[in-house]
PDB file of N, CA and C in Angstrom:
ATOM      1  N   UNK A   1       0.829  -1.196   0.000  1.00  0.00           N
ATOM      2  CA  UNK A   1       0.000   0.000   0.000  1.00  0.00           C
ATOM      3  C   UNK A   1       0.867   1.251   0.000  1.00  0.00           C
ATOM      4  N   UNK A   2       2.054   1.325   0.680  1.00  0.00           N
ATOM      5  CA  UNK A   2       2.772   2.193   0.566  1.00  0.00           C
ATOM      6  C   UNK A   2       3.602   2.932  -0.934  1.00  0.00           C
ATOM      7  N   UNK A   3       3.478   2.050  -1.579  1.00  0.00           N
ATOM      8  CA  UNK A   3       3.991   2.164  -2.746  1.00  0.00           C
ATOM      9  C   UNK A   3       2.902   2.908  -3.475  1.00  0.00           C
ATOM     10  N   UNK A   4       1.792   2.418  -3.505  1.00  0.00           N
ATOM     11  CA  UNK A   4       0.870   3.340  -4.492  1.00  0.00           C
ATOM     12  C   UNK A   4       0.688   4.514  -3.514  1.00  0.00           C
ATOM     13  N   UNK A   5       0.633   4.589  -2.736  1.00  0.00           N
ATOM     14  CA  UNK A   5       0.763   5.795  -2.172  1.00  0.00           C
ATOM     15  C   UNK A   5       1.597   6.920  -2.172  1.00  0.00           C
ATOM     16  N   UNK A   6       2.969   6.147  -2.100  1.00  0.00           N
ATOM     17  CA  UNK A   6       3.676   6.922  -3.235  1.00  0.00           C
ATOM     18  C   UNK A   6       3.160   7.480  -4.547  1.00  0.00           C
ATOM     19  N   UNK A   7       2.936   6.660  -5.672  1.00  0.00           N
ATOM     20  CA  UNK A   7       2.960   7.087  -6.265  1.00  0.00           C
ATOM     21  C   UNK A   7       1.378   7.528  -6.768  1.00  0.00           C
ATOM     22  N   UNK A   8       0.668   8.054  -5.835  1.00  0.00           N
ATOM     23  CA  UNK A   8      -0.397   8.306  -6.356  1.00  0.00           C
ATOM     24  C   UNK A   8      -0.172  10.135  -5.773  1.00  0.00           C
ATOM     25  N   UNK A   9       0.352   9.881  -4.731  1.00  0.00           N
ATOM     26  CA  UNK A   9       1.407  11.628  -4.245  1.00  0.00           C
ATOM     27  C   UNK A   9       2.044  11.882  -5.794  1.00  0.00           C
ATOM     28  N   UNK A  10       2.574  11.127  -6.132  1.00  0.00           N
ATOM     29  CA  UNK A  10       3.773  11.745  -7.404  1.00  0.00           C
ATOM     30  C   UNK A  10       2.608  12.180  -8.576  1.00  0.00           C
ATOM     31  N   UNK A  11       1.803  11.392  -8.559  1.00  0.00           N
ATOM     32  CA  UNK A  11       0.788  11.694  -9.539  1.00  0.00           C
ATOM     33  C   UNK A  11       0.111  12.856  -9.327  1.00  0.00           C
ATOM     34  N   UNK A  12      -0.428  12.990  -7.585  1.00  0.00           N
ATOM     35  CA  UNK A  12      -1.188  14.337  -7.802  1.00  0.00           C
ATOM     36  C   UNK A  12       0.094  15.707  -8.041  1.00  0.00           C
ATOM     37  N   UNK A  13       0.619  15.793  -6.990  1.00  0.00           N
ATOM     38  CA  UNK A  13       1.663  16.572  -7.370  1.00  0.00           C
ATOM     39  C   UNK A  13       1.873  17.226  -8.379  1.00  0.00           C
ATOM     40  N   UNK A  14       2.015  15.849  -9.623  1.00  0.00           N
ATOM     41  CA  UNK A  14       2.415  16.350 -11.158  1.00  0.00           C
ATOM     42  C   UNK A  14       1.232  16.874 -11.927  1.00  0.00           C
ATOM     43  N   UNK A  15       0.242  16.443 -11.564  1.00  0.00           N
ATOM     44  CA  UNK A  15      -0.996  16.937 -11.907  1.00  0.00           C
ATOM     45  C   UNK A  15      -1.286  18.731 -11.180  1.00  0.00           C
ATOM     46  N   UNK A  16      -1.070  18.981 -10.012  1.00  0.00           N
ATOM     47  CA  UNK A  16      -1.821  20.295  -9.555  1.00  0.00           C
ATOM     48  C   UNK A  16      -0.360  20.751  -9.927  1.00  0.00           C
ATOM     49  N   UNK A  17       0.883  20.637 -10.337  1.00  0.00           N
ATOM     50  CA  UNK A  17       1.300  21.255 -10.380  1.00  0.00           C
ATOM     51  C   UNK A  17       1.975  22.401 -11.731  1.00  0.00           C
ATOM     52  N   UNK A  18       1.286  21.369 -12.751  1.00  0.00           N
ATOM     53  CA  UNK A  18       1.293  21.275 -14.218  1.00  0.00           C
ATOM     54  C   UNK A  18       0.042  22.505 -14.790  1.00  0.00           C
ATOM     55  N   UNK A  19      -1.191  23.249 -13.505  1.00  0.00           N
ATOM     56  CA  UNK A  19      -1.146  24.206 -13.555  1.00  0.00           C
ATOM     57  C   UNK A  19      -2.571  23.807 -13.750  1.00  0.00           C
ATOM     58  N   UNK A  20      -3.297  22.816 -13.628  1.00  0.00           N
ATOM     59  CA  UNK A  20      -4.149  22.472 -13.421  1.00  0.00           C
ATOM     60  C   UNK A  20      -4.840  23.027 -12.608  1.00  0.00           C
ATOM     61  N   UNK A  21      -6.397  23.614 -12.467  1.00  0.00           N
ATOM     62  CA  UNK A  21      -6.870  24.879 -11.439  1.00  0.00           C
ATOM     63  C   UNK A  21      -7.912  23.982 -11.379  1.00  0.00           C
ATOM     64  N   UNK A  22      -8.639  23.892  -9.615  1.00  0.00           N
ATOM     65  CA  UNK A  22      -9.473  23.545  -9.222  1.00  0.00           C
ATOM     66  C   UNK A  22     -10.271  24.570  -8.488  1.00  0.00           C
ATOM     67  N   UNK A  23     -11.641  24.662  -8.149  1.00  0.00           N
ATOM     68  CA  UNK A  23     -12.158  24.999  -7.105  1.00  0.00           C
ATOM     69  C   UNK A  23     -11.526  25.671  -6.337  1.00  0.00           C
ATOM     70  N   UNK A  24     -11.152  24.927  -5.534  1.00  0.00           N
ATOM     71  CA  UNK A  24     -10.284  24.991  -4.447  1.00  0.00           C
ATOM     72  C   UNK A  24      -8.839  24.521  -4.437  1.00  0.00           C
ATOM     73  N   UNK A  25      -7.799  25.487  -4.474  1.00  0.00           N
ATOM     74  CA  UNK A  25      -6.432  24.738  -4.695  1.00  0.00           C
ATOM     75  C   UNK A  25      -6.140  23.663  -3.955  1.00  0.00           C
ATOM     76  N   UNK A  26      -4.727  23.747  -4.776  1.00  0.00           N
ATOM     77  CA  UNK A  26      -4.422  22.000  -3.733  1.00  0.00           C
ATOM     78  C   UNK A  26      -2.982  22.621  -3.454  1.00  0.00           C
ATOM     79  N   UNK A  27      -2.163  22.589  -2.418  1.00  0.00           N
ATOM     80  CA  UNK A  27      -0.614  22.737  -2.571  1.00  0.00           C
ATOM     81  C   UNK A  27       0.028  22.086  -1.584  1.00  0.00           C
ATOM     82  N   UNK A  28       1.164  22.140  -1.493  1.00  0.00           N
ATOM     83  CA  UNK A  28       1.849  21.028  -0.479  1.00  0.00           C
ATOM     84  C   UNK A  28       1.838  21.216   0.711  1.00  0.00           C
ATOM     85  N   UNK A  29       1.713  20.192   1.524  1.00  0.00           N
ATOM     86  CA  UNK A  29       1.193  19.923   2.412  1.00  0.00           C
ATOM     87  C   UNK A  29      -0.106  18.902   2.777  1.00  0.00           C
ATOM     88  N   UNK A  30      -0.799  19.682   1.911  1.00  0.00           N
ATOM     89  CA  UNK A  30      -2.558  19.211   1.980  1.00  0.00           C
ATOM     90  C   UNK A  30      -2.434  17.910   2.132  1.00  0.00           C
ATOM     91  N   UNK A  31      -3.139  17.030   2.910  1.00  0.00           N
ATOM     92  CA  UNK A  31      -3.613  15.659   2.695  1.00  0.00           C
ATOM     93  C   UNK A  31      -4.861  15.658   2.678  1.00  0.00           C
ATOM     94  N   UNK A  32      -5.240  14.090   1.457  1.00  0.00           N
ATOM     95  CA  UNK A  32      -6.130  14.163   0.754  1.00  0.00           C
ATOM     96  C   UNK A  32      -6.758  12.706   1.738  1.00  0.00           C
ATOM     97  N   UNK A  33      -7.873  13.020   2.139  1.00  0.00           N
ATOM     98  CA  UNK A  33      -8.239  11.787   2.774  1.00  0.00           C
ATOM     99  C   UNK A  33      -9.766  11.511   2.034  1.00  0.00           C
ATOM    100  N   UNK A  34     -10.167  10.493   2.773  1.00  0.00           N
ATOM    101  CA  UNK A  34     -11.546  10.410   1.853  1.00  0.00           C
ATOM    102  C   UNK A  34     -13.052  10.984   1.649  1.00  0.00           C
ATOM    103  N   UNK A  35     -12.503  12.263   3.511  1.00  0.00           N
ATOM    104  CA  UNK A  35     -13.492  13.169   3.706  1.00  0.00           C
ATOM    105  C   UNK A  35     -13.076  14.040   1.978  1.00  0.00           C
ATOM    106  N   UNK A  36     -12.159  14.214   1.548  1.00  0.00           N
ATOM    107  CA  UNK A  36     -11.739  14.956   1.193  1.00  0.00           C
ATOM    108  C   UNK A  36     -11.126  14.877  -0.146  1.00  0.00           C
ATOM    109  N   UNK A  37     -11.810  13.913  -0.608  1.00  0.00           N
ATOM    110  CA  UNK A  37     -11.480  13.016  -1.711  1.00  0.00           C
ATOM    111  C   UNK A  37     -12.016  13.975  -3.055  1.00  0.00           C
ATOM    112  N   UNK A  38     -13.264  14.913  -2.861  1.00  0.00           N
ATOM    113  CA  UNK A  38     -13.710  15.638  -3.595  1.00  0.00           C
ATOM    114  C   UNK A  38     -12.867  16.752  -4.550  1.00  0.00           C
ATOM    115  N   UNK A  39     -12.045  17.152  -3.609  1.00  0.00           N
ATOM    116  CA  UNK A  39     -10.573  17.928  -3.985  1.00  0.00           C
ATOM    117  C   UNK A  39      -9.882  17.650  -5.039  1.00  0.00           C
ATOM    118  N   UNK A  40      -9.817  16.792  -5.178  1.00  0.00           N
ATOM    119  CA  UNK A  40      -8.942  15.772  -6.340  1.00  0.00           C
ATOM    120  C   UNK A  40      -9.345  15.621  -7.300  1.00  0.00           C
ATOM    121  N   UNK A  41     -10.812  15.276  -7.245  1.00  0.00           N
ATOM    122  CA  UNK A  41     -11.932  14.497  -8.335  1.00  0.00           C
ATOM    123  C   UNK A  41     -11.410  14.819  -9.486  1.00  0.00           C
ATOM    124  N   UNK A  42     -10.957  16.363  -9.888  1.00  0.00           N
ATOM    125  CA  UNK A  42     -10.839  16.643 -10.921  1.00  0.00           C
ATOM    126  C   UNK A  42      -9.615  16.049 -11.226  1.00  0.00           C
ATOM    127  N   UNK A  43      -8.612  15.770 -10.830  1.00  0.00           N
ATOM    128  CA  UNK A  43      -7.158  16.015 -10.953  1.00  0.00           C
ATOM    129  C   UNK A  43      -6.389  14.638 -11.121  1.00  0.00           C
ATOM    130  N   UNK A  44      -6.973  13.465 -10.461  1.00  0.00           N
ATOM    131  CA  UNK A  44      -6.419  12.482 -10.245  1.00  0.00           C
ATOM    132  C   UNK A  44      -7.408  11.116 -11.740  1.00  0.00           C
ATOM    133  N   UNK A  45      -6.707  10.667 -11.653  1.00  0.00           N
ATOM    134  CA  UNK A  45      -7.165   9.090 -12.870  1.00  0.00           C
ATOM    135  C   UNK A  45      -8.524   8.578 -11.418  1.00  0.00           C
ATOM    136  N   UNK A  46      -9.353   7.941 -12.628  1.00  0.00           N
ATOM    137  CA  UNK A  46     -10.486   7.127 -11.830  1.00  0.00           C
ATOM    138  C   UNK A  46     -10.125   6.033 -10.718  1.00  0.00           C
ATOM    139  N   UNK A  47      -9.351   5.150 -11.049  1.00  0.00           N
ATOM    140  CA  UNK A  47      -8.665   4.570 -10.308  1.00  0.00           C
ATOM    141  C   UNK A  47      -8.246   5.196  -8.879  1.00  0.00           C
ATOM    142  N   UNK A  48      -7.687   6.170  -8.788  1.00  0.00           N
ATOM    143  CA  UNK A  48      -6.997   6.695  -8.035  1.00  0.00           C
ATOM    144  C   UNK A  48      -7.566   7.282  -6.951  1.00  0.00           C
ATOM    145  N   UNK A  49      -8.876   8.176  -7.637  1.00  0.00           N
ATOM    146  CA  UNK A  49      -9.997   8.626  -6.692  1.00  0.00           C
ATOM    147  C   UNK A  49     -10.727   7.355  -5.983  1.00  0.00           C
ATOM    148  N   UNK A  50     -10.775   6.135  -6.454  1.00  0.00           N
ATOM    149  CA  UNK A  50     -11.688   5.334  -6.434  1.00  0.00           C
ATOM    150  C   UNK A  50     -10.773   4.981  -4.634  1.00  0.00           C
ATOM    151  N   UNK A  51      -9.430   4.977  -4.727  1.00  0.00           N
ATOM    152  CA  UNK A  51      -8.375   4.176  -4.119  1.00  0.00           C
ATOM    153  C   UNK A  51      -8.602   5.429  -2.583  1.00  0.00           C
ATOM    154  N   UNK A  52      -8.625   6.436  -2.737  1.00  0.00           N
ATOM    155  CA  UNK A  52      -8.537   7.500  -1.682  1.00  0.00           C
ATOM    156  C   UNK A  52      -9.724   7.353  -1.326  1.00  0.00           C
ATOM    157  N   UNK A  53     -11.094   7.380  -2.000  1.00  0.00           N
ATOM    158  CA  UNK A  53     -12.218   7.133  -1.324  1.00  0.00           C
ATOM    159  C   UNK A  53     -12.416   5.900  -0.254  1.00  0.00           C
ATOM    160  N   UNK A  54     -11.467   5.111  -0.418  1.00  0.00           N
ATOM    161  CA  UNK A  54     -11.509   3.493   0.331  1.00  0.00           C
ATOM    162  C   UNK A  54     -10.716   3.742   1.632  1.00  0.00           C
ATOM    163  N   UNK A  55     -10.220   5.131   1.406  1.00  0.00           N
ATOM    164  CA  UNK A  55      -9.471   5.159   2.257  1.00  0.00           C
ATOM    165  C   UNK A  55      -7.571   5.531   2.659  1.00  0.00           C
ATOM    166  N   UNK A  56      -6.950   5.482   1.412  1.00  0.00           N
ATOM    167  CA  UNK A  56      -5.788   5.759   1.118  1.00  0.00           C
ATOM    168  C   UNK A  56      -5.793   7.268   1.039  1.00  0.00           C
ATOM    169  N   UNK A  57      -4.377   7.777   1.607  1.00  0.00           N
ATOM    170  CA  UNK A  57      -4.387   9.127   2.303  1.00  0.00           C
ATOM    171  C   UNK A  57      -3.241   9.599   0.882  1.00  0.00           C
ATOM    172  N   UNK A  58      -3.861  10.802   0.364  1.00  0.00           N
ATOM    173  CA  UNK A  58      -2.645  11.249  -0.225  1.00  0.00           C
ATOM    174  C   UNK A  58      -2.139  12.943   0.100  1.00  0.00           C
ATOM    175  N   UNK A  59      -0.508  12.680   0.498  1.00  0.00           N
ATOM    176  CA  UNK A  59       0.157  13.848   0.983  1.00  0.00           C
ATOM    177  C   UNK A  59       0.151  14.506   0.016  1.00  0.00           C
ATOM    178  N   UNK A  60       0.386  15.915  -0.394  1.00  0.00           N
ATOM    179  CA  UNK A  60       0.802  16.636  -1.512  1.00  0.00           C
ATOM    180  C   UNK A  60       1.915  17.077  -1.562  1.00  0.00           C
ATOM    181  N   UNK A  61       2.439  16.832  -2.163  1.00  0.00           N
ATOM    182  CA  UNK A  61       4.800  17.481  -1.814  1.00  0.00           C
ATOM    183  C   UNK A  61       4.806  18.198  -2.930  1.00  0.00           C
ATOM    184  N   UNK A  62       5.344  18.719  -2.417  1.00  0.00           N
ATOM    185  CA  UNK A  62       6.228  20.050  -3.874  1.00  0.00           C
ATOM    186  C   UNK A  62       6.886  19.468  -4.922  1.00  0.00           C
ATOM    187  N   UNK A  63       7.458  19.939  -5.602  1.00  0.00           N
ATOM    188  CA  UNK A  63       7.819  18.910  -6.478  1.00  0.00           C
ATOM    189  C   UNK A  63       9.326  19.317  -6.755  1.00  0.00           C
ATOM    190  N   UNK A  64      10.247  18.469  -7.247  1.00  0.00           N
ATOM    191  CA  UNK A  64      11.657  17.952  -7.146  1.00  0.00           C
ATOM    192  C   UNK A  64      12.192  17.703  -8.840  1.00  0.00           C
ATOM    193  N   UNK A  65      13.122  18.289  -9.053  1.00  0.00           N
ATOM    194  CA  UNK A  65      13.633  17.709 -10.026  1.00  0.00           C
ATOM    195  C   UNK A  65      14.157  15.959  -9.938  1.00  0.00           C
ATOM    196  N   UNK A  66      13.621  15.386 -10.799  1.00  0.00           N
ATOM    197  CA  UNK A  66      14.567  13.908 -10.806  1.00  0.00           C
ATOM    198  C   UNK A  66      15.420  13.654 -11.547  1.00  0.00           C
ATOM    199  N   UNK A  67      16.701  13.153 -11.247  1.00  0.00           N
ATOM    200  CA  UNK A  67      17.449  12.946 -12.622  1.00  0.00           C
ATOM    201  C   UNK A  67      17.127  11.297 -12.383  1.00  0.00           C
ATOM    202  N   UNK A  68      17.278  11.075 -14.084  1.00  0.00           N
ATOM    203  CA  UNK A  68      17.482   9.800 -14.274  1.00  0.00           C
ATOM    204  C   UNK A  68      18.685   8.866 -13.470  1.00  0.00           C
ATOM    205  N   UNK A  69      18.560   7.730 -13.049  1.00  0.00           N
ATOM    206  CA  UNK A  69      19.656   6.895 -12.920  1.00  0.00           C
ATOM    207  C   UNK A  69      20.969   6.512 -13.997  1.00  0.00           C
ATOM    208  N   UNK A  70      22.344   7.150 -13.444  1.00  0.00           N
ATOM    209  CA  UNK A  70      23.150   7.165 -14.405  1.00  0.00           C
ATOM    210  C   UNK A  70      23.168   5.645 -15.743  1.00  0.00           C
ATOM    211  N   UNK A  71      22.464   4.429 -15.072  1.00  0.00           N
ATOM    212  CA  UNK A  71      23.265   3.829 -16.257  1.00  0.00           C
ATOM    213  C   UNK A  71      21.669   3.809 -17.362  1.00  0.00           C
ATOM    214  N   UNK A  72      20.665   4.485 -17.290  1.00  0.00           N
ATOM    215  CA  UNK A  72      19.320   4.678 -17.585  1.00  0.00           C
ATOM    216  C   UNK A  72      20.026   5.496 -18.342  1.00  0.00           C
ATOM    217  N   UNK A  73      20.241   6.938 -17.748  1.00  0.00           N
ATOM    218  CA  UNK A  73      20.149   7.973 -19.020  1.00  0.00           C
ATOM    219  C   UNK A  73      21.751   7.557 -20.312  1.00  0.00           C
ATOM    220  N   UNK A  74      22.722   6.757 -19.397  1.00  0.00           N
ATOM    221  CA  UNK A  74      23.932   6.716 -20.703  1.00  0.00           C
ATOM    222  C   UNK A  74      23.235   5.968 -21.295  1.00  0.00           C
ATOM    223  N   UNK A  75      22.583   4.943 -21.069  1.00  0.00           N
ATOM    224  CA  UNK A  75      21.539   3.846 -22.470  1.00  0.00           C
ATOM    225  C   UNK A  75      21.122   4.592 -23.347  1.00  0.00           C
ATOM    226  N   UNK A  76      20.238   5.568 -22.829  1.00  0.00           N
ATOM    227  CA  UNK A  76      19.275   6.564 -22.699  1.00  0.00           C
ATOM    228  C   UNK A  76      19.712   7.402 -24.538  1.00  0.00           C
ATOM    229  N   UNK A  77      21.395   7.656 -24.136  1.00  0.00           N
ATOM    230  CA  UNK A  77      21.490   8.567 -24.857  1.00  0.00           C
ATOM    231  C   UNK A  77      22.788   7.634 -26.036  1.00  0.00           C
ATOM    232  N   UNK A  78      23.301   6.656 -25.469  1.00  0.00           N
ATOM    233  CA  UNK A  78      24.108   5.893 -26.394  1.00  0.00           C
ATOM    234  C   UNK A  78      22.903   5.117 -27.141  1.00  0.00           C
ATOM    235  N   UNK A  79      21.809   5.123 -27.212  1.00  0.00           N
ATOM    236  CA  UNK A  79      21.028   4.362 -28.339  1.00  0.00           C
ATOM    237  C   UNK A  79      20.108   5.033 -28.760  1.00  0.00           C
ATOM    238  N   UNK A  80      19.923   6.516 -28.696  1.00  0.00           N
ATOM    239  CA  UNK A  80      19.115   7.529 -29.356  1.00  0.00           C
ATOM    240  C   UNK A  80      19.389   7.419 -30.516  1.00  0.00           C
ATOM    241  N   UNK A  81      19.925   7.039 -31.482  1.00  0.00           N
ATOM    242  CA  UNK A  81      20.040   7.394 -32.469  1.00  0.00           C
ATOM    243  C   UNK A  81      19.427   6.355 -33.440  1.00  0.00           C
ATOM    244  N   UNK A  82      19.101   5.270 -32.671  1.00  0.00           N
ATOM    245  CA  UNK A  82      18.585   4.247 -32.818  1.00  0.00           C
ATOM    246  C   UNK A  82      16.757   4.615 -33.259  1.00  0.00           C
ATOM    247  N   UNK A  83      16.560   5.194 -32.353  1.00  0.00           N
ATOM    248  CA  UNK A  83      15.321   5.431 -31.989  1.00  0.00           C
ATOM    249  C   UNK A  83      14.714   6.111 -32.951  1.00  0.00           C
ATOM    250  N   UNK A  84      13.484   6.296 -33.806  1.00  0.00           N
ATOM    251  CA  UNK A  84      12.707   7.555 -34.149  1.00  0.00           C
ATOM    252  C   UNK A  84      11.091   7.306 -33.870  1.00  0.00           C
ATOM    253  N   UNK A  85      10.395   8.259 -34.042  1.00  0.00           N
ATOM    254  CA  UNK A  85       8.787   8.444 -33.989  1.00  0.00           C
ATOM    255  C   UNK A  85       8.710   7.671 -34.830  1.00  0.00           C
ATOM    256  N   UNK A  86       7.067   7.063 -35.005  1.00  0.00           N
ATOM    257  CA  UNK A  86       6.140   6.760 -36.618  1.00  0.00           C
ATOM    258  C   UNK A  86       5.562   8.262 -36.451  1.00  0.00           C
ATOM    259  N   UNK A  87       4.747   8.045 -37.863  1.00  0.00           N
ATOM    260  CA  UNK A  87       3.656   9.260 -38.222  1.00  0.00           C
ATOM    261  C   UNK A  87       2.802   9.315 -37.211  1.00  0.00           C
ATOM    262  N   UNK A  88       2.752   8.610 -36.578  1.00  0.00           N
ATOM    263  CA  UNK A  88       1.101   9.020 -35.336  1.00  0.00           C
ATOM    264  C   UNK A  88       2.306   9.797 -33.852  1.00  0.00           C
ATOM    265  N   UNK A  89       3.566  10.032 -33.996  1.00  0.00           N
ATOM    266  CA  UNK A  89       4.262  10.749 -33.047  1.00  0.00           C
ATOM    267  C   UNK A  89       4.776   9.454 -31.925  1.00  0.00           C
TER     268      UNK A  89
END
């Protein structure tokens, strides 16, 4: 449980923070409980609301640059060239 909890924080986060406007803001700190689940409705995947309504608490954190894990991004960038789009992007 801890894990989606994680990452259901990383999700809202990236969501209210991407400039997304609700009602009522959301910013860090806030926890999202299931009184309070309404807050989100807009912001979060169905799933996710479905998961906080049951009861799963989500913190709101500021948000952090991540870098990739070094041997991720040298792959990352020693086989770009490899790589291209199709027509649908």
């Amino acid at each position: 449980m801890r894990g989606i909890a994680l990452v259901s924080s990383i999700a809202a986060v990236l969501v209210v923070c991407s400039g997304a406007a609700t009602a009522e803001a959301i910013k860090p700190g806030d926890v999202i409980t299931p009184d309070t689940a309404s807050r989100v409705a807009d912001l979060v995947s169905p799933g996710h609301l479905v998961l906080v309504k049951q009861g799963m608490r989500m913190k709101i954190v500021s948000t952090e640059r991540l870098e990739w894990p070094p041997p991720y991004k040298s792959a990352t960038e020693k086989y770009s060239s490899q790589v291209k789009l199709n027509d649908k992007g």
